[in-house]
Protein backbone atom coordinates (compact mmCIF):
# COMPACT_ATOMS: atom_id res chain seq x y z
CA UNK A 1 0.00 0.00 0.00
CA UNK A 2 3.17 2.55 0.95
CA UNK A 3 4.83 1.32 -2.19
CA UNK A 4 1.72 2.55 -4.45
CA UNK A 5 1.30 5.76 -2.65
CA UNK A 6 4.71 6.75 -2.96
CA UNK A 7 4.66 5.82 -6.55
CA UNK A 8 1.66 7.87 -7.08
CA UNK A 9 2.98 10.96 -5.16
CA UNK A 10 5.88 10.26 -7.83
CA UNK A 11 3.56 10.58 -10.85
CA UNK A 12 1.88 13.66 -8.81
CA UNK A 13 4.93 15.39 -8.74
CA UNK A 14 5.97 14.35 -12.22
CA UNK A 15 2.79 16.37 -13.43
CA UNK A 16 3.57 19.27 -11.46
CA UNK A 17 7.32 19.34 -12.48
CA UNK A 18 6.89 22.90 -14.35
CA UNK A 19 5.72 23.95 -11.17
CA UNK A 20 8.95 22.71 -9.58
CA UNK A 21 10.91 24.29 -12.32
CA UNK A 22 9.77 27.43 -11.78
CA UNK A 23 9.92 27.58 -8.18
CA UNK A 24 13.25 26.55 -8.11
CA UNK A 25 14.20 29.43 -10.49
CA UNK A 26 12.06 32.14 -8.90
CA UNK A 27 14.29 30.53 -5.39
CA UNK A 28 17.71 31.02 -7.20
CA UNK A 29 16.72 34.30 -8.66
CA UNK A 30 15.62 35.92 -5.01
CA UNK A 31 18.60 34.04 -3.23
CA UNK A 32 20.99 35.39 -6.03
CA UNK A 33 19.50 39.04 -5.20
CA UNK A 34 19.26 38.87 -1.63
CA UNK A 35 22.85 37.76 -1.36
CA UNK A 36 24.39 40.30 -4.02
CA UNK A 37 22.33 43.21 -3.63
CA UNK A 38 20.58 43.08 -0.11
CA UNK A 39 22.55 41.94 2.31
CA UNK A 40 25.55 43.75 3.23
CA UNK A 41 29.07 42.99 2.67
CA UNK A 42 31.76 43.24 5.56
CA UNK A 43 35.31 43.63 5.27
CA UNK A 44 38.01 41.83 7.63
CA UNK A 45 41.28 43.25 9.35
CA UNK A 46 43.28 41.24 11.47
CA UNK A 47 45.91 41.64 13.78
CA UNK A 48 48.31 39.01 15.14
CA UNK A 49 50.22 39.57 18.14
CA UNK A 50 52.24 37.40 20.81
CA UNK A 51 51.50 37.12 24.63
CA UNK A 52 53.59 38.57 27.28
CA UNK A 53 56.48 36.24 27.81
CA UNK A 54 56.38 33.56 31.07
CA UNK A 55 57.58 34.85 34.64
CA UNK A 56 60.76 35.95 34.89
CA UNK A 57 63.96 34.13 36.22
CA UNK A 58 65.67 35.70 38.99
CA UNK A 59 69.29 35.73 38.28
CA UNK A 60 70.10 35.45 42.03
CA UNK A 61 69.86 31.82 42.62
CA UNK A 62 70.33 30.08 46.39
CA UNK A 63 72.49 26.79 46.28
CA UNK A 64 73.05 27.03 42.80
CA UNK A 65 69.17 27.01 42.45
CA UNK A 66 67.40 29.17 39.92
CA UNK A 67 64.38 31.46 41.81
CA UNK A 68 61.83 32.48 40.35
CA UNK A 69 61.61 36.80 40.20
CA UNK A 70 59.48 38.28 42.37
CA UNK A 71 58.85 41.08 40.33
CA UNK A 72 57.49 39.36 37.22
CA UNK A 73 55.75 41.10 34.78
CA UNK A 74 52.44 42.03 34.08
CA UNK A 75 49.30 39.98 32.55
CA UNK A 76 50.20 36.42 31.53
CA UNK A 77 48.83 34.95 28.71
CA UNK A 78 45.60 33.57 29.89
CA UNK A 79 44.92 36.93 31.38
CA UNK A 80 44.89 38.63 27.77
CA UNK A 81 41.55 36.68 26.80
CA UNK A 82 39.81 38.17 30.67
CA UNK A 83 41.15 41.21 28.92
CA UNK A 84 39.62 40.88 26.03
CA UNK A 85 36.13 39.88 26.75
CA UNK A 86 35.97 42.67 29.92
CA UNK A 87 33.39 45.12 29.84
CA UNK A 88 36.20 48.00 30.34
CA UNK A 89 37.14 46.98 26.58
CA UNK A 90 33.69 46.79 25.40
CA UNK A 91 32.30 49.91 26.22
CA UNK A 92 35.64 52.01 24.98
CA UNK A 93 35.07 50.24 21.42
CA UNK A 94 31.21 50.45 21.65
CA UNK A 95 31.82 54.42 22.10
CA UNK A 96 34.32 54.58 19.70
CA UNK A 97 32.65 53.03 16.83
CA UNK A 98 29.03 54.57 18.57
CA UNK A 99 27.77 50.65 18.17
CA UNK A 100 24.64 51.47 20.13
CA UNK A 101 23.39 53.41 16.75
CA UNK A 102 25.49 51.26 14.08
CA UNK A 103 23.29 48.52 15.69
CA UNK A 104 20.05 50.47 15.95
CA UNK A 105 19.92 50.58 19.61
CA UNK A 106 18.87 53.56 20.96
CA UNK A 107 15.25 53.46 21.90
CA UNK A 108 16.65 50.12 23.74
CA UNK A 109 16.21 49.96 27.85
CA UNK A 110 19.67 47.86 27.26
CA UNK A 111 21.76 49.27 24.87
CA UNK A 112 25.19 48.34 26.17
CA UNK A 113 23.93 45.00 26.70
CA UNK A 114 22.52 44.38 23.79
CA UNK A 115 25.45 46.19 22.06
CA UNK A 116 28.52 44.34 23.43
CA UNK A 117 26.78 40.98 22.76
CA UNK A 118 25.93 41.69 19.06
CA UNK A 119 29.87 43.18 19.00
CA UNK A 120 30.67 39.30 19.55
CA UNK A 121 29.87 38.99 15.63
CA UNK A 122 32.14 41.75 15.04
CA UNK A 123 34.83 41.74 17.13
CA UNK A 124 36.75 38.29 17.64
CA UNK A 125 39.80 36.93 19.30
CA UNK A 126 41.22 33.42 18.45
CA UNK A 127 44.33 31.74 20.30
CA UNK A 128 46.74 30.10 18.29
CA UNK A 129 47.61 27.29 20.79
CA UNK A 130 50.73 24.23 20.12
CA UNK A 131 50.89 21.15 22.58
CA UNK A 132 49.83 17.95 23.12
CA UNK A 133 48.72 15.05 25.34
CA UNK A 134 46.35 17.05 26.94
CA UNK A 135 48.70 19.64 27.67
CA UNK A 136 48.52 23.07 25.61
CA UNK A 137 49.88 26.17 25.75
CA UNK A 138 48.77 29.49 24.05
CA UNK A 139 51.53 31.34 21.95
CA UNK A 140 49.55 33.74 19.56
CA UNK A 141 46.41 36.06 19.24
CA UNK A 142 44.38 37.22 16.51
CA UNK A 143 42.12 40.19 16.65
CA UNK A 144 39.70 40.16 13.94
CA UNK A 145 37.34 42.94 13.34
CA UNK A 146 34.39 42.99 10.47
CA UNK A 147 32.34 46.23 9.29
CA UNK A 148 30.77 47.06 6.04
CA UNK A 149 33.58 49.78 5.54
CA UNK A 150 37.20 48.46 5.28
CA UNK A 151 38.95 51.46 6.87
CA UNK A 152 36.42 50.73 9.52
CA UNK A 153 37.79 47.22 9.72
CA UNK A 154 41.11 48.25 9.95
CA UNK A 155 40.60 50.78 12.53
CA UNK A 156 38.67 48.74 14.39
CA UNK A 157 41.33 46.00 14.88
CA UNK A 158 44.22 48.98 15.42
CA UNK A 159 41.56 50.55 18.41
CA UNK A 160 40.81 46.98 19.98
CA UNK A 161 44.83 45.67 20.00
CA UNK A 162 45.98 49.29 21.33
CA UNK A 163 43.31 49.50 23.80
CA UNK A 164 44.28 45.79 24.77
CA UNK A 165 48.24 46.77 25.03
CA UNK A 166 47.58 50.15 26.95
CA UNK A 167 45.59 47.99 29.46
CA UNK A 168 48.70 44.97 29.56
CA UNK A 169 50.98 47.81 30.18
CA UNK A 170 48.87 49.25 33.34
CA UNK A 171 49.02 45.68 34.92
CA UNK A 172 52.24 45.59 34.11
CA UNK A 173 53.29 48.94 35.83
CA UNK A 174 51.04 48.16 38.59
CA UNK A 175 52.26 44.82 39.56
CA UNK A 176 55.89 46.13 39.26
CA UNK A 177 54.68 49.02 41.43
CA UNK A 178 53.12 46.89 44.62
CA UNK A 179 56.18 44.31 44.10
CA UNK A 180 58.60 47.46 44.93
CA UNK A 181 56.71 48.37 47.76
CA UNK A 182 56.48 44.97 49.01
CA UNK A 183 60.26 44.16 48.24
CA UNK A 184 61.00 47.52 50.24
CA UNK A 185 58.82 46.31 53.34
CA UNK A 186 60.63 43.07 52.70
CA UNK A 187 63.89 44.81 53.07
CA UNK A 188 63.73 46.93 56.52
CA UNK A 189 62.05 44.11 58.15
CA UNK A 190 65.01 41.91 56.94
CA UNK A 191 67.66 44.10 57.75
CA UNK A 192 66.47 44.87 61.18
CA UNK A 193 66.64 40.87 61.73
CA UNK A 194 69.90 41.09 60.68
CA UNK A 195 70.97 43.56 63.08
CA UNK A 196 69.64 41.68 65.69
CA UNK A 197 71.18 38.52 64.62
CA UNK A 198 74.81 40.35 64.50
CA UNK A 199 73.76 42.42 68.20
CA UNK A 200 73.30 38.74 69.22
CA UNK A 201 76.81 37.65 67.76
CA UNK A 202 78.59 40.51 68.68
CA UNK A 203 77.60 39.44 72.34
CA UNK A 204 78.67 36.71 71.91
CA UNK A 205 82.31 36.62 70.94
CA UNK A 206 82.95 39.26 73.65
CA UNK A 207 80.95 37.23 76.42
CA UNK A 208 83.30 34.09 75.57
CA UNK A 209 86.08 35.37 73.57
CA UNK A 210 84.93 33.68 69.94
CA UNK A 211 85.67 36.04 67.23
CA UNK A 212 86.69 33.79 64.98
CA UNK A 213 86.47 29.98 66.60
CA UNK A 214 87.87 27.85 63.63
CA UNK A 215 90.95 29.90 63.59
CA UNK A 216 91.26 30.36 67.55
CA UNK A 217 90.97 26.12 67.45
CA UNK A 218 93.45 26.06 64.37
CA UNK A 219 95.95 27.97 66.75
CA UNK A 220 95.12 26.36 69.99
CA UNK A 221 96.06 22.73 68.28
CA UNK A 222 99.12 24.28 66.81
CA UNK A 223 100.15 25.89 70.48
CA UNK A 224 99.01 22.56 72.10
CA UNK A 225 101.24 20.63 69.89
CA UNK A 226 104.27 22.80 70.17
CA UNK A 227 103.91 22.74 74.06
CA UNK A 228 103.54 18.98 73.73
CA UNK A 229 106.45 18.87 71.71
CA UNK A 230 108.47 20.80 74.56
CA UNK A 231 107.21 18.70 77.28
CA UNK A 232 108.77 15.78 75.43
CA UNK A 233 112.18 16.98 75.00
CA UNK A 234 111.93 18.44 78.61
CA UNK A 235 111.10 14.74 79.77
CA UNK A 236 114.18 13.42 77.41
CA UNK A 237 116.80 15.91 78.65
CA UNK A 238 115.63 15.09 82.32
CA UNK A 239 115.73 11.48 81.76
CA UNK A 240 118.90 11.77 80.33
CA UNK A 241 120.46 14.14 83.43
CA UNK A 242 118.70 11.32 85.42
CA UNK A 243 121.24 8.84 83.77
CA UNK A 244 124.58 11.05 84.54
CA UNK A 245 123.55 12.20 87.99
CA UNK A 246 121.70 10.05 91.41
CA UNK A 247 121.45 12.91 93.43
CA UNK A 248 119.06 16.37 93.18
CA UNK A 249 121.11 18.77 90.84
CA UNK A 250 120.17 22.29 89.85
CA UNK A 251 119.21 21.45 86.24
CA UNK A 252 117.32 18.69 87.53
CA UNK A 253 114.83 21.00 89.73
CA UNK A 254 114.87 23.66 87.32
CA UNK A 255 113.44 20.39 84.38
CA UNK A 256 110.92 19.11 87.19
CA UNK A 257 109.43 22.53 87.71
CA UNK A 258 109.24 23.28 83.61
CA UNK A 259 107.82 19.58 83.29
CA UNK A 260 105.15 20.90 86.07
CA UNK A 261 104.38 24.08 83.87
CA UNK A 262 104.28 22.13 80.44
CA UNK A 263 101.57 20.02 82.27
CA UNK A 264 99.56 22.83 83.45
CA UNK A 265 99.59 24.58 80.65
CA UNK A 266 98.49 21.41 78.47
CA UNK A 267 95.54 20.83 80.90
CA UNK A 268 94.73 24.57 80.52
CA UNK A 269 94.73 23.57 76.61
CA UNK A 270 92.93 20.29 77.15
CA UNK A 271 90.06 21.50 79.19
CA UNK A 272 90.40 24.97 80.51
CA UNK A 273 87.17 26.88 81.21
CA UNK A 274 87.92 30.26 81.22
CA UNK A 275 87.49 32.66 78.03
CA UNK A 276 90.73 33.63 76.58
CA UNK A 277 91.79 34.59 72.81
CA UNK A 278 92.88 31.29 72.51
CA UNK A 279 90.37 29.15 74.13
CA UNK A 280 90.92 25.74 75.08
CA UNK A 281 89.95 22.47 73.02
CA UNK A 282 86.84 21.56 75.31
CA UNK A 283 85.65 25.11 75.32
CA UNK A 284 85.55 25.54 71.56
CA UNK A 285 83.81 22.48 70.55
CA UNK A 286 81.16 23.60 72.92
CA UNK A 287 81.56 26.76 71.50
CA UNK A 288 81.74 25.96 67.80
CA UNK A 289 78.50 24.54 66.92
CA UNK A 290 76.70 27.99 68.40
CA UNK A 291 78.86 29.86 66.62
CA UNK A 292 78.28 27.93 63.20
CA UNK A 293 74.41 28.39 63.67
CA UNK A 294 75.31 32.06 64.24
CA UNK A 295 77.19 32.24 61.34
CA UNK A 296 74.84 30.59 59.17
CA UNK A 297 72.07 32.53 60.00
CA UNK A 298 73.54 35.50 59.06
CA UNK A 299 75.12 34.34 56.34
CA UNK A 300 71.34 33.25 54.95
CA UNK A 301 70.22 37.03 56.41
CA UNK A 302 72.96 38.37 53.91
CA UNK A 303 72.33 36.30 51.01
CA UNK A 304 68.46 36.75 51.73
CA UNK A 305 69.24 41.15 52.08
CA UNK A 306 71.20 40.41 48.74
CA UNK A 307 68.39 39.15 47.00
CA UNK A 308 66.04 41.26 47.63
CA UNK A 309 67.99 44.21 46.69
CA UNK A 310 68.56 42.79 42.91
CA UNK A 311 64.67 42.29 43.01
CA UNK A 312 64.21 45.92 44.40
CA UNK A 313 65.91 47.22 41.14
CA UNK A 314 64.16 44.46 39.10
CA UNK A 315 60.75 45.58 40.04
CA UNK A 316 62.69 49.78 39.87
CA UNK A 317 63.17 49.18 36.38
CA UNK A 318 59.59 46.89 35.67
CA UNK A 319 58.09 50.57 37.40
CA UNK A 320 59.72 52.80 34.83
CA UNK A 321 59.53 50.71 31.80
CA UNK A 322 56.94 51.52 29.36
CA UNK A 323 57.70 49.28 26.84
CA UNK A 324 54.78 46.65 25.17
CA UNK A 325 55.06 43.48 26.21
CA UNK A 326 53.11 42.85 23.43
CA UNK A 327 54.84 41.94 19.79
CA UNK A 328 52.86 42.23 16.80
CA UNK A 329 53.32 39.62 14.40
CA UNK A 330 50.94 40.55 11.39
CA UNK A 331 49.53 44.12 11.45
CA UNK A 332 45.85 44.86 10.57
CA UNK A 333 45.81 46.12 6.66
CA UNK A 334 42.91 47.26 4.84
CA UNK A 335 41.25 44.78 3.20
CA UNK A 336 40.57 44.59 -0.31
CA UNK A 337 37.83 41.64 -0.52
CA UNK A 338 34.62 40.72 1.53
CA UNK A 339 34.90 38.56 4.05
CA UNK A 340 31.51 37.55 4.81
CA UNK A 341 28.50 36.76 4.15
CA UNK A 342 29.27 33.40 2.02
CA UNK A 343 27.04 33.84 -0.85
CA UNK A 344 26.97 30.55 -2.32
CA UNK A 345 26.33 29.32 1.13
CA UNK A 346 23.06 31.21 1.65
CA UNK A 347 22.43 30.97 -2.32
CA UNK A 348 22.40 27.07 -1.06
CA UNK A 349 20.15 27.61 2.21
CA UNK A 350 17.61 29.74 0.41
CA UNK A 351 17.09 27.20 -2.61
CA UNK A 352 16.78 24.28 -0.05
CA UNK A 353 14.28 25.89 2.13
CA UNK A 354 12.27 26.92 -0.54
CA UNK A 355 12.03 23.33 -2.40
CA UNK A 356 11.90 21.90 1.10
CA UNK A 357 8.37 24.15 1.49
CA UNK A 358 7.00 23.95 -1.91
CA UNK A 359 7.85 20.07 -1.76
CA UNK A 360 5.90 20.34 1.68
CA UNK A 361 2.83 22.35 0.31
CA UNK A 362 2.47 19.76 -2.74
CA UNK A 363 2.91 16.35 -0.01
CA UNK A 364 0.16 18.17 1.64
CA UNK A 365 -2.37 18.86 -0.87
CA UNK A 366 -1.47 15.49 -2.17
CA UNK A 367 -2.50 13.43 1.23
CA UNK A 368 -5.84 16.03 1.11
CA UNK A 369 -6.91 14.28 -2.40
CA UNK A 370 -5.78 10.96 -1.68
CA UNK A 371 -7.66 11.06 1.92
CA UNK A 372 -10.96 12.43 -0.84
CA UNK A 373 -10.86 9.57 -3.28
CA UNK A 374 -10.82 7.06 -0.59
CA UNK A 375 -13.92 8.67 1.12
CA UNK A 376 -12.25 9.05 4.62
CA UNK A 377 -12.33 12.63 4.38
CA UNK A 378 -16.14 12.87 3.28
CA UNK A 379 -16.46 10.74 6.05
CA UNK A 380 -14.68 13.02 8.75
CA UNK A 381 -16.43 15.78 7.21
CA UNK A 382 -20.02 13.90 8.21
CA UNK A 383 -18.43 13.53 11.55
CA UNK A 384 -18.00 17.02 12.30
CA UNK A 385 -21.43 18.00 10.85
CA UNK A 386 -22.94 15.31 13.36
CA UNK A 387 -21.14 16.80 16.05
């Protein structure tokens, strides 16, 4: 039964084909016009720039350890699309261009609104972006502007890009701005821990004599030894006198009593406990590791003071720079050709919605005398009369 209506809407349309004929050439002619004479053409500029570059590397580096800068620079590259699609930017290029009336806005309760969301048609950034396995990073920008005039488009694109630089350049000077006045808050609290750190050490040495404990030690061992040293070849010559002589002799005496002093000055070495310029073995390595942590601390305060004070002039010179960080790549130029609309594309639309309708209107009246011949429709018309 499908299989005979379908062949019959076939002959039906067969019959009507002049009708289909014409109606698709009326369609072509009225797409054809519409697209070449009604709507209106719009011109693209473009302009290509790169992102700021990644955070800076400190040159000071801590154990041979690269640190990152402190005073970095402005907007990063994600920050450039926030940038972009702000409402700061839209309403400069909405009142530059006077969008609200270009888009025939201005009996509108909304016209901003409605104006920066039709811009999106207008006014369009794309990211160039390289990577892979999941992992991407952005490394170009493209402005593209569109407006039935070409200088329009041009200046359009050289508007939205500078408007877009003067604003990286503000964060930019900003940043550097609250990074010096951190840095510098940085710095007096940092050097007034380092004077308290060297009050602390100066105390110290004087309190126990320790101004410099790995030398002091290098010179007690060297004094120990050479009194050591003595002591032995005061025991030898007594031992020897000891040999030539049984009774008490002068010499004798006078090598006991230096033997007696050599002792009591080694014990003095070995283990003496009060503070002299040369302190005693015991005493300095109780001594020494308080002294290294001393040292070391202020040794880290210094290197610490040190680094800060490159990044001070860092984040000086960010301040005072007023150089893009911005490159262009491919300037906006007038263009010569249309960029949009794609006639043949609506030339194709146009001429498919039409046959799809008159296609529909002719299935339609077709079911309507099919439904007639078979009597169901005198019947539903008896139906509705009875009702």
């Amino acid at each position: 039964m499908s299989a005979s209506i379908l062949e019959s809407f076939c002959v039906y349309l067969y019959k009507k084909r002049w009708l289909l004929v014409i109606n698709f050439l009326i369609a072509c002619t009225a797409a054809a016009v519409y697209a070449f004479v009604i709507m209106d053409r719009e011109y693209s500029a473009t302009v290509t720039f790169l992102p700021p570059s990644g955070d800076n590397i400190s040159a000071m580096s801590l154990l041979n350890l690269s640190m990152p800068s402190l005073s970095s620079g402005g907007a990063s590259a994600d920050q450039i699309e926030i940038l972009f699609n702000s409402n700061a930017i839209k309403r400069r290029i909405v009142d530059e261009f006077n969008l609200i009336e270009f888009f025939k806005l201005e009996d509108s309760p909304n016209q901003f609104g409605l104006a920066s969301r039709f811009m999106g048609k207008y006014v369009m950034m794309r990211t160039g972006e390289k990577g892979g396995m999941g992992m991407s990073r952005t490394i170009s920008y493209a402005i593209s502007c569109y407006h039935r005039s070409p200088d329009t488009a041009k200046l359009m694109a050289d508007f939205t890009f500078a408007i877009i630089d003067s604003a990286v350049r503000e964060i930019s000077i900003s940043r550097a701005q609250r990074n010096r006045e951190f840095i510098e808050a940085q710095i007096v609290i940092q050097n007034e821990k380092m004077d308290s750190l060297q009050a602390v050490f100066q105390e110290f040495q004087h309190t126990n004599k320790a101004f410099n404990i790995p030398e002091q030690t290098r010179l007690t061992l060297k004094a120990y030894a050479d009194l050591q040293a003595a002591a032995v070849m005061n025991e030898l010559r007594l031992a020897a006198l000891r040999r030539e002589f049984t009774g008490q002799t002068h010499e004798i005496a006078e090598l006991r009593r230096l033997q007696r002093v050599y002792q009591e000055k080694l014990g003095e070495y070995e283990s003496g406990e009060n503070p002299a310029v040369i302190p005693s073995l015991e005493l300095s390595s109780r001594l020494f590791p308080e002294y290294a942590k001393m040292m070391r601390d202020i040794e880290v305060q210094n290197q610490l003071t040190l680094f800060l004070t490159k990044e001070l002039e860092q984040a000086r010179l960010q301040e005072a720079r007023d150089v893009s960080p911005l490159i262009i790549v491919d300037p906006p130029f007038i263009p010569e050709y249309k960029a949009r609309p794609k006639r043949l594309l609506i030339i194709l639309v146009i001429v498919f919605a039409q046959n799809l309708l008159i296609l529909g209107l002719l299935a339609h009246t077709f079911a309507l005398k099919t439904a007639h011949r078979s009597g169901k429709f005198d019947s539903f018309l008896k139906s509705i009369k009875q009702d």
